[in-house]
C-alpha atoms as a PDB file:
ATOM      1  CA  UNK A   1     183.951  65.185  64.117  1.00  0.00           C
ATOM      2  CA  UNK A   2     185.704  62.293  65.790  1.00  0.00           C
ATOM      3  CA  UNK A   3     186.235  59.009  64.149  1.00  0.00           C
ATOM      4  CA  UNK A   4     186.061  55.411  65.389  1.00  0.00           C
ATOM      5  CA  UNK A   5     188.103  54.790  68.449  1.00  0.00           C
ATOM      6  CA  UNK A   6     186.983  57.835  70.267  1.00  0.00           C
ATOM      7  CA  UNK A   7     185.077  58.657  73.145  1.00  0.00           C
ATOM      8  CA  UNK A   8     184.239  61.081  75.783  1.00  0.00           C
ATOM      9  CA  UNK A   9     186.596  61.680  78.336  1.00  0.00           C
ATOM     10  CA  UNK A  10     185.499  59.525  81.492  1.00  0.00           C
ATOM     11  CA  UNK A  11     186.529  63.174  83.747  1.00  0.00           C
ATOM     12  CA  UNK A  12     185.438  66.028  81.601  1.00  0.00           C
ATOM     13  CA  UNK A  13     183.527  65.039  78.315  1.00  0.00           C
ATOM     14  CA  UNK A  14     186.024  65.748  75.569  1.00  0.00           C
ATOM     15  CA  UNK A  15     186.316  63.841  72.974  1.00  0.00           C
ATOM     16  CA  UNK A  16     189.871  61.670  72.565  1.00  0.00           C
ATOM     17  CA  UNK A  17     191.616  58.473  71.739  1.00  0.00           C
ATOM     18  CA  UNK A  18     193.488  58.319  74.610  1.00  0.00           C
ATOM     19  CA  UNK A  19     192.571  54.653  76.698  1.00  0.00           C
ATOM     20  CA  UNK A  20     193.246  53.220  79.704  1.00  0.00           C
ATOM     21  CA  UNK A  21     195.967  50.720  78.084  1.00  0.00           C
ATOM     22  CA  UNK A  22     195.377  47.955  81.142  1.00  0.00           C
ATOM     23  CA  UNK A  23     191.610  48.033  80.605  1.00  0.00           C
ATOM     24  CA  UNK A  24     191.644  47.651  76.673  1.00  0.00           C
ATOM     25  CA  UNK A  25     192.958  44.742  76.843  1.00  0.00           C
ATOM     26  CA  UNK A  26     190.105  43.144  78.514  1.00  0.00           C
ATOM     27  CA  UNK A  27     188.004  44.077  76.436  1.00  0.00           C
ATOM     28  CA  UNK A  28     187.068  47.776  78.639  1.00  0.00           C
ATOM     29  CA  UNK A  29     187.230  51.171  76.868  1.00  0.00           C
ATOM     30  CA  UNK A  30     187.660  54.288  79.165  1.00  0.00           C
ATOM     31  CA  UNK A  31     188.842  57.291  77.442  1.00  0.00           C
ATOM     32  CA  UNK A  32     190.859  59.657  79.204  1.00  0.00           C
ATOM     33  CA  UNK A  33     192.023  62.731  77.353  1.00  0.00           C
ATOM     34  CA  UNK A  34     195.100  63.179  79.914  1.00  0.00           C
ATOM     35  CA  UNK A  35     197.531  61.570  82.308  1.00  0.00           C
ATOM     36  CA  UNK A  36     196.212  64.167  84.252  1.00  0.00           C
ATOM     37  CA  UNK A  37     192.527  63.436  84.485  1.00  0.00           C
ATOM     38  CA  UNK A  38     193.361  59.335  84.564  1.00  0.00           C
ATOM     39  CA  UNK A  39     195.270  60.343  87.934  1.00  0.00           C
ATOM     40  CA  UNK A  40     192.693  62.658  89.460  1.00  0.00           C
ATOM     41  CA  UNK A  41     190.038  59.111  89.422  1.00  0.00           C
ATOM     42  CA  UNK A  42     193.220  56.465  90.209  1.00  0.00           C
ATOM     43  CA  UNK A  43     192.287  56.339  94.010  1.00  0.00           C
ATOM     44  CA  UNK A  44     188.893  54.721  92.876  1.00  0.00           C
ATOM     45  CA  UNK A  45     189.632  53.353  89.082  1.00  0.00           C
ATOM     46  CA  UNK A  46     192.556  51.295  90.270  1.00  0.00           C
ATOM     47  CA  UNK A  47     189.910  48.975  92.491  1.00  0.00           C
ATOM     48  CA  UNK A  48     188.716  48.024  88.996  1.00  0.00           C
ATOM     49  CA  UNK A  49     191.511  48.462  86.563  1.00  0.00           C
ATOM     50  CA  UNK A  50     192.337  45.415  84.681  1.00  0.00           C
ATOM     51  CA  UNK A  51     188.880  43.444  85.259  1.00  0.00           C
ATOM     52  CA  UNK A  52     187.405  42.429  82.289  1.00  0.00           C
ATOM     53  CA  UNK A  53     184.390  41.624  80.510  1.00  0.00           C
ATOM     54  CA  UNK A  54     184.644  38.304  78.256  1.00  0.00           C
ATOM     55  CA  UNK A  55     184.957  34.874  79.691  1.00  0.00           C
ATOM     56  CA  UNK A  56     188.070  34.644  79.069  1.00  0.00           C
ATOM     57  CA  UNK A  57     189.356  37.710  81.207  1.00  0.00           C
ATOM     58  CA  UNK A  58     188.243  38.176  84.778  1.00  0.00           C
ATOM     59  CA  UNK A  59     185.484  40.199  85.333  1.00  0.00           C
ATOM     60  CA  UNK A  60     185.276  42.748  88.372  1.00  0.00           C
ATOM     61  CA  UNK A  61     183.941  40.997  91.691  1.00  0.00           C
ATOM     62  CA  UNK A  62     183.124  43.314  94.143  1.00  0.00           C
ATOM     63  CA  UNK A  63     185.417  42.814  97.159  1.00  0.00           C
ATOM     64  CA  UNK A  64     184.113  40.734 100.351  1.00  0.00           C
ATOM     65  CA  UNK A  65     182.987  42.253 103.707  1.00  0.00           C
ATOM     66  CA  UNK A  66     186.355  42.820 105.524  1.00  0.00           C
ATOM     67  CA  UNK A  67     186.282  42.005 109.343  1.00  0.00           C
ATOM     68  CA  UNK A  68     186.305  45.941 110.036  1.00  0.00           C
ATOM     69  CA  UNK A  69     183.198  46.408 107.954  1.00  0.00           C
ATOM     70  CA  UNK A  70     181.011  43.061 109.204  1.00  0.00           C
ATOM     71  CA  UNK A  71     181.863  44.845 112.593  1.00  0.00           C
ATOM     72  CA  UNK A  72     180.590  48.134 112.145  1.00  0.00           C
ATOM     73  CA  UNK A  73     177.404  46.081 110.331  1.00  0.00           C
ATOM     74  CA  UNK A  74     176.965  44.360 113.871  1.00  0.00           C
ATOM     75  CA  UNK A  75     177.317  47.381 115.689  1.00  0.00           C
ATOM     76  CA  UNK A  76     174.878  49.241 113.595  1.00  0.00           C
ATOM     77  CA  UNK A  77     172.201  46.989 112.612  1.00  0.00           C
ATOM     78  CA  UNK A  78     169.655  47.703 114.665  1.00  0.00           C
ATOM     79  CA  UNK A  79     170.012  51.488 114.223  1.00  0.00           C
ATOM     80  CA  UNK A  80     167.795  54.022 112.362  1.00  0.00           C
ATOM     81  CA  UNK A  81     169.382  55.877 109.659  1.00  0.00           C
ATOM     82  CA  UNK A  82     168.038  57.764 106.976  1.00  0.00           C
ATOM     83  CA  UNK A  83     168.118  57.512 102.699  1.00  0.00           C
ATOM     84  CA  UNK A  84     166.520  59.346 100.124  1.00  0.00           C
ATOM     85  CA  UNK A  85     163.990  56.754 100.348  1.00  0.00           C
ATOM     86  CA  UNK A  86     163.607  57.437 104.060  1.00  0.00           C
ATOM     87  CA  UNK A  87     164.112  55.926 107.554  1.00  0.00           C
ATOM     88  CA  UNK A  88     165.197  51.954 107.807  1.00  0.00           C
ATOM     89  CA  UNK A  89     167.537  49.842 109.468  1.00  0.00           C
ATOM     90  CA  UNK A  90     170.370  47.270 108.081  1.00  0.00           C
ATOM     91  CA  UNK A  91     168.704  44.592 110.096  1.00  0.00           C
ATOM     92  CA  UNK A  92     164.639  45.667 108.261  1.00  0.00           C
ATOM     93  CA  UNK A  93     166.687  46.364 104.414  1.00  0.00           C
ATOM     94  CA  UNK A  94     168.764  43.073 104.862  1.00  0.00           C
ATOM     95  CA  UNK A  95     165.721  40.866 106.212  1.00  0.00           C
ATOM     96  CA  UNK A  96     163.983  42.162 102.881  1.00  0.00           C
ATOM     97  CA  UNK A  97     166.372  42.114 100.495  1.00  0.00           C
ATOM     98  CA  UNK A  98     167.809  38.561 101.400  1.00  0.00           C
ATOM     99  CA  UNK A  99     163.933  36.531 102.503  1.00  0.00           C
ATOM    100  CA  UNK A 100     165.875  35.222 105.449  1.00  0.00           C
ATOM    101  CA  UNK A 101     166.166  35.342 108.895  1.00  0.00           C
ATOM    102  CA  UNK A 102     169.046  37.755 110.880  1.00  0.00           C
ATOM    103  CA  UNK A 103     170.478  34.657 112.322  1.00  0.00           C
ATOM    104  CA  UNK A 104     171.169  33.341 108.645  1.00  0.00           C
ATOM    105  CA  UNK A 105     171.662  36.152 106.576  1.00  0.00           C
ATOM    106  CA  UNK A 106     174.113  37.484 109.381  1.00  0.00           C
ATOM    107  CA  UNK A 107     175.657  33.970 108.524  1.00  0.00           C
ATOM    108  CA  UNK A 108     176.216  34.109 105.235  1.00  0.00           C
ATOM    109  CA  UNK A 109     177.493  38.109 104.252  1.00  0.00           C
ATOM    110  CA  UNK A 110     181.234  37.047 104.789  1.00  0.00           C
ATOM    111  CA  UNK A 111     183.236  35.585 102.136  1.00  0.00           C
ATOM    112  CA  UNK A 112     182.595  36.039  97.971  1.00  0.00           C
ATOM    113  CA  UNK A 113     179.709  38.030  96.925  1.00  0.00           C
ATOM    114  CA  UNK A 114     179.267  36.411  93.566  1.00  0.00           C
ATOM    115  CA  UNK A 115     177.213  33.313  93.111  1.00  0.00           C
ATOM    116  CA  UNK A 116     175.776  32.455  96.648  1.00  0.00           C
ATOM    117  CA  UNK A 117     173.688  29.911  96.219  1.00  0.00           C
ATOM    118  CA  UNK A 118     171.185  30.450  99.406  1.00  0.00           C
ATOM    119  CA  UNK A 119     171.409  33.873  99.292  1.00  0.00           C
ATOM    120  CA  UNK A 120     169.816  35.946  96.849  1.00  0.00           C
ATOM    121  CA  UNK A 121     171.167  38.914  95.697  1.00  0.00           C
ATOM    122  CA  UNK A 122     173.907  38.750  97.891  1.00  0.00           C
ATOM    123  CA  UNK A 123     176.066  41.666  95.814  1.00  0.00           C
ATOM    124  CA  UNK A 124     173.239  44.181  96.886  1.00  0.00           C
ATOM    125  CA  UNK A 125     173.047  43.203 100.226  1.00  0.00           C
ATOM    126  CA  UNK A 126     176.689  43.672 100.526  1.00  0.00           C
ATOM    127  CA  UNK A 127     176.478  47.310  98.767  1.00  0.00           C
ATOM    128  CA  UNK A 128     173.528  48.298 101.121  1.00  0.00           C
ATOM    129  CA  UNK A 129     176.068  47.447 104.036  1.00  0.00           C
ATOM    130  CA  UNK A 130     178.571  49.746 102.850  1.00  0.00           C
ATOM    131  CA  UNK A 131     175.699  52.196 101.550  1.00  0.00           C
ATOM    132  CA  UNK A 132     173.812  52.366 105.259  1.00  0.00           C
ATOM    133  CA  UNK A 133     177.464  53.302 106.391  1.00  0.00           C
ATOM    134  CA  UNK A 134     177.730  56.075 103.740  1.00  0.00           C
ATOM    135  CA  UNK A 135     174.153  57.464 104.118  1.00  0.00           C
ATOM    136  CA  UNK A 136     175.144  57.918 107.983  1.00  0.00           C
ATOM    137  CA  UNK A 137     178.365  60.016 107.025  1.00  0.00           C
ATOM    138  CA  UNK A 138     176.587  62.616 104.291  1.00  0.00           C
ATOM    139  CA  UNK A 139     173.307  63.176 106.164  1.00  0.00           C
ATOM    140  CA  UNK A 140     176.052  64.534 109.392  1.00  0.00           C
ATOM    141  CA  UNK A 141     179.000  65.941 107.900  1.00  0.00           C
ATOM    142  CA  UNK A 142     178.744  65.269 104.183  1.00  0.00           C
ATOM    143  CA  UNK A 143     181.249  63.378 102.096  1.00  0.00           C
ATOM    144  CA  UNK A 144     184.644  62.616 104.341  1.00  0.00           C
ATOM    145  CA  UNK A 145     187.306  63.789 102.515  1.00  0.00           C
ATOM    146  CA  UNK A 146     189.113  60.496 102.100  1.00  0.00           C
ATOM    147  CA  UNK A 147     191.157  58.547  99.242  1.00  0.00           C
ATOM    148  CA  UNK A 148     190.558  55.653 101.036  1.00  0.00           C
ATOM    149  CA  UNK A 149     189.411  52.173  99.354  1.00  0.00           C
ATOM    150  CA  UNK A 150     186.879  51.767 101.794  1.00  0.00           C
ATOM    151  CA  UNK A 151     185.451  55.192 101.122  1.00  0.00           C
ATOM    152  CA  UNK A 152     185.072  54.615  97.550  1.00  0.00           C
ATOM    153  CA  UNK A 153     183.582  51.611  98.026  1.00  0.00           C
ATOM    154  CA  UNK A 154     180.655  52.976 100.001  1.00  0.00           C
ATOM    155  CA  UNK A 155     180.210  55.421  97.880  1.00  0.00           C
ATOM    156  CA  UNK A 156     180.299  53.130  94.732  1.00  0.00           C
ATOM    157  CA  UNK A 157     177.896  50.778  96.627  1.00  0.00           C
ATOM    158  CA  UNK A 158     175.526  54.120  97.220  1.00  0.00           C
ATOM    159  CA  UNK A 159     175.469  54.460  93.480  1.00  0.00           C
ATOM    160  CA  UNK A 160     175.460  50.189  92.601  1.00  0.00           C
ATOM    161  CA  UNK A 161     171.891  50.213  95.293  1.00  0.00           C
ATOM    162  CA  UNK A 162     169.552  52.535  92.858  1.00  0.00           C
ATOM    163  CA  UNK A 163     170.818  50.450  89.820  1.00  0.00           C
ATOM    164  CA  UNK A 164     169.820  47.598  91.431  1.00  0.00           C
ATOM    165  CA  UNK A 165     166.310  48.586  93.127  1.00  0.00           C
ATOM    166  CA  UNK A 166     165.092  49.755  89.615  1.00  0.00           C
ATOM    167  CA  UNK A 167     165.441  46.632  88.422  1.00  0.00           C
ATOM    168  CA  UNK A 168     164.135  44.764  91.232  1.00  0.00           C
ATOM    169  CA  UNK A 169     161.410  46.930  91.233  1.00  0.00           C
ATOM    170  CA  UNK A 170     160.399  45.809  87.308  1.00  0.00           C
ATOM    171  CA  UNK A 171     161.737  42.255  88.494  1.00  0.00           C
ATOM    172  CA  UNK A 172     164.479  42.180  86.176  1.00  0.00           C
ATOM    173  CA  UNK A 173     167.309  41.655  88.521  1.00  0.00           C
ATOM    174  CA  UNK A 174     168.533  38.032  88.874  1.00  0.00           C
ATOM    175  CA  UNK A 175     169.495  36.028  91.977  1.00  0.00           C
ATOM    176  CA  UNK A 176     173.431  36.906  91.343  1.00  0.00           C
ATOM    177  CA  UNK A 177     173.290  40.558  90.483  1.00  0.00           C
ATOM    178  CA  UNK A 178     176.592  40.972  89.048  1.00  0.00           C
ATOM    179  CA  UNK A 179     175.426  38.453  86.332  1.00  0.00           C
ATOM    180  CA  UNK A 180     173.737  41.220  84.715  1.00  0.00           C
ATOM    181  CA  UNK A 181     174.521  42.712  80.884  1.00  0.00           C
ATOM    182  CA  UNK A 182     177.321  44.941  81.404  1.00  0.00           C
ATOM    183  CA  UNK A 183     178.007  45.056  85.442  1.00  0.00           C
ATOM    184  CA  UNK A 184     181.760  44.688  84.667  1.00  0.00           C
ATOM    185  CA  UNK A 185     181.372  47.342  82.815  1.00  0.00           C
ATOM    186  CA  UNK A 186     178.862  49.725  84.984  1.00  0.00           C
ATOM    187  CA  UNK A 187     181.356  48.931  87.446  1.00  0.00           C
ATOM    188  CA  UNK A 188     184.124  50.242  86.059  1.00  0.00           C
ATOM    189  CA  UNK A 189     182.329  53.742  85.847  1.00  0.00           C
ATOM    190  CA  UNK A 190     180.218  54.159  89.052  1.00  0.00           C
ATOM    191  CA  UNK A 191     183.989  53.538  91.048  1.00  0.00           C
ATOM    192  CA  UNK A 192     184.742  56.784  88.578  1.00  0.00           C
ATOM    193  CA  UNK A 193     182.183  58.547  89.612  1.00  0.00           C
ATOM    194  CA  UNK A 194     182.356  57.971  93.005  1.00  0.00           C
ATOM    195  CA  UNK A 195     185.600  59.712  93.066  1.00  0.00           C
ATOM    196  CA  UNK A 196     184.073  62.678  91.224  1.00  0.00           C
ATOM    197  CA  UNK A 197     181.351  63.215  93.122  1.00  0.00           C
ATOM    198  CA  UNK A 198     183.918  63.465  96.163  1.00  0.00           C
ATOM    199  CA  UNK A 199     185.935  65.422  94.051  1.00  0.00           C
ATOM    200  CA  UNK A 200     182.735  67.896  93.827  1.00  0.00           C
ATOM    201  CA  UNK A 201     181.689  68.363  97.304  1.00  0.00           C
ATOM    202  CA  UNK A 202     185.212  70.562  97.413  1.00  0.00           C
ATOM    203  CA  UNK A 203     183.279  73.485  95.596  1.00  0.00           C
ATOM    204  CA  UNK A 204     185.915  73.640  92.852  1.00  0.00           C
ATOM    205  CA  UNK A 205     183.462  74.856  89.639  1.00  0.00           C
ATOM    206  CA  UNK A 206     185.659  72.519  87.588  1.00  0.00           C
ATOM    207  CA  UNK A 207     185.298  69.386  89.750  1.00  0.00           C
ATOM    208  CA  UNK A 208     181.265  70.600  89.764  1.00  0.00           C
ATOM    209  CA  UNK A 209     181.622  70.931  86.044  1.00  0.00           C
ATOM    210  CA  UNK A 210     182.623  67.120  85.379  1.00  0.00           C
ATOM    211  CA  UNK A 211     180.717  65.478  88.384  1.00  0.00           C
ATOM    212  CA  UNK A 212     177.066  66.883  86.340  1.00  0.00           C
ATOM    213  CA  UNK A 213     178.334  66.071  82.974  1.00  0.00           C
ATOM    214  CA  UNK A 214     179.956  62.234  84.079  1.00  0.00           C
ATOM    215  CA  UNK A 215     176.568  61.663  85.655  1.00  0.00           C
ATOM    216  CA  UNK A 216     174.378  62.605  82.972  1.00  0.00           C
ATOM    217  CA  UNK A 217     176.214  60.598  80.519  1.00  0.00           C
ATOM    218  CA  UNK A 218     176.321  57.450  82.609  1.00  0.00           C
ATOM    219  CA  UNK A 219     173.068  58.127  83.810  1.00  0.00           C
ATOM    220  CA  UNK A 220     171.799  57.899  80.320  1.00  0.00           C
ATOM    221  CA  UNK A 221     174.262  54.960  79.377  1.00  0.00           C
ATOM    222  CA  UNK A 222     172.328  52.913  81.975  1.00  0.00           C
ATOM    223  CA  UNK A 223     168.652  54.055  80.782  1.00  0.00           C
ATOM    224  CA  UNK A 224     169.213  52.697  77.295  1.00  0.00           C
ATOM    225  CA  UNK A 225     170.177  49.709  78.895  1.00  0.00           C
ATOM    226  CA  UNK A 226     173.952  49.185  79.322  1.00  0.00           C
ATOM    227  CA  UNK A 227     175.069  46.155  76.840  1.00  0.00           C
ATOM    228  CA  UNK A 228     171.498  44.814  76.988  1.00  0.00           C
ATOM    229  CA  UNK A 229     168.816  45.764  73.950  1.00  0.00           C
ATOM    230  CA  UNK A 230     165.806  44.041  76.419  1.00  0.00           C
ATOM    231  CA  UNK A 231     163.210  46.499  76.543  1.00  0.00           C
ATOM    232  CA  UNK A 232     162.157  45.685  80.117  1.00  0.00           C
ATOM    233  CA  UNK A 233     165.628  45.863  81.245  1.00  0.00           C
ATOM    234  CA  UNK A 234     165.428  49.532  79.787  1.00  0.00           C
ATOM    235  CA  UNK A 235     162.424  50.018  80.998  1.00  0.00           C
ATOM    236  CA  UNK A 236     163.224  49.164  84.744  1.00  0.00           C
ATOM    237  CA  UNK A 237     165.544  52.488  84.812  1.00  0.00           C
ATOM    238  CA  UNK A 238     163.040  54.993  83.104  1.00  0.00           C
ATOM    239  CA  UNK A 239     162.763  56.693  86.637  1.00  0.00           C
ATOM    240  CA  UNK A 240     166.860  56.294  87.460  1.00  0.00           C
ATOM    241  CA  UNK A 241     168.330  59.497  89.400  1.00  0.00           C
ATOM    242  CA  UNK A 242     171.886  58.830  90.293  1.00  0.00           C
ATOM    243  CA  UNK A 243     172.588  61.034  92.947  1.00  0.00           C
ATOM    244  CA  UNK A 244     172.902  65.074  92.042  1.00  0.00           C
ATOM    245  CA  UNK A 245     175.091  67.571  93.446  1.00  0.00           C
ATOM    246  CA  UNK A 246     173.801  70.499  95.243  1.00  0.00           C
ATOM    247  CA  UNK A 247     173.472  72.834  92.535  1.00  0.00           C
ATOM    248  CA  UNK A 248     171.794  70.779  90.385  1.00  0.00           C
ATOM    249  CA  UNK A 249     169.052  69.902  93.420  1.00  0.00           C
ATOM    250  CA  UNK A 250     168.946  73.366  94.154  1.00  0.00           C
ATOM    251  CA  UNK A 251     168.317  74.106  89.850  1.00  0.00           C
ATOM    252  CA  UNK A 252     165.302  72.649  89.926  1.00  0.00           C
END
């Protein structure tokens, strides 16, 4: 049975002792059992490699809107797409999500998305920007088979959008989002995951094999509440479903 100072493999599942050396030493534990598994996730781990969790190192801060992606929100906001929650619009979600008018909340999604001080949970609205894009791209040709940051991101902010409408929904999410117990942290594995659920949609039975099992342990990470021991913070992600792979949809 393994001791203290192992964990499952962030890839596969297996137990080890192996560590992301960069992330241990602010204070972030992500056991990799090779080289070889730590490189298949670097394209998406790297965004977040080296962000911490303690005052005292710097926690992950979800990058800014770059001018390419506040363009594509401008040329898209008006237009239908469709979630697993159904038809909407960037310009209906971020009206909602934000209690202000297009002609301010336009305004204000440039620059940092941590601690706006008008804008309320700014670090959602951001991810459903870069969600609505990814949404578009799997319901017409399914995931692009990209290592690119901005890929990642979307997908990561896909993943980052049900975490945060289950706790809206039980109105447990604060003004700043990323001011939650453990968001360095949840961070740090949804950018994993987002490269394994890519990793997936090849078909490989291997890559199929660690996107179910990385999801079902993360997914059950985040239902008994991260780093928080609040039982309405747990209780906000009793209905969680990060999203499943084909097979598994198809399982049930």
């Amino acid at each position: 049975m393994p001791g203290p100072g192992f964990g499952p493999c962030e890839v596969c599942g297996v137990e080890t002792n192996k560590r992301c050396s960069a992330c241990v030493q602010v204070g972030i534990e992500l056991f990799f059992c090779s080289s070889e598994h730590q490189k298949l996730v670097w394209k998406a781990h790297k965004i977040s490699c080296g962000h911490g969790t303690s005052t005292s190192h710097k926690p992950f801060a979800v990058p800014p809107l770059s001018k390419d992606e506040m363009a594509s929100v401008n040329q898209r906001y008006t237009k239908p797409f469709i979630t697993q929650f159904g038809m909407t619009t960037l310009q209906s979600d971020l009206t909602s999500l934000s209690g202000l008018p297009p002609i301010v909340h336009l305004g204000r999604l440039e620059g940092p998305v941590e601690g706006d001080p008008i804008m309320r949970w700014k670090a959602w609205i951001v991810a459903a920007c870069r969600a609505s894009d990814q949404w578009r791209v799997m319901t017409s040709s399914g995931f692009e088979g990209s290592d690119s940051r901005s890929h990642v991101l979307r997908t990561y902010s896909t993943f980052i959008c049900l975490v945060y409408q289950c706790l809206k929904q039980d109105k447990q999410l604060p003004h700043d989002p990323t001011t939650i117990p453990g968001h360095t942290f949840l961070s740090h594995k949804l950018l994993i995951l987002s490269k394994l659920i890519e990793l997936d949609m090849t078909g490989n039975p291997e890559h199929c094999r660690n996107y179910r099992t990385a999801r079902g342990r993360l997914q059950e990470w985040i239902k008994n509440g991260m780093l928080s021991d609040n039982p309405h913070f747990k209780a906000a992600f009793r209905h969680l479903e990060l999203l499943r792979n084909v097979d598994e949809a198809g399982g049930e």
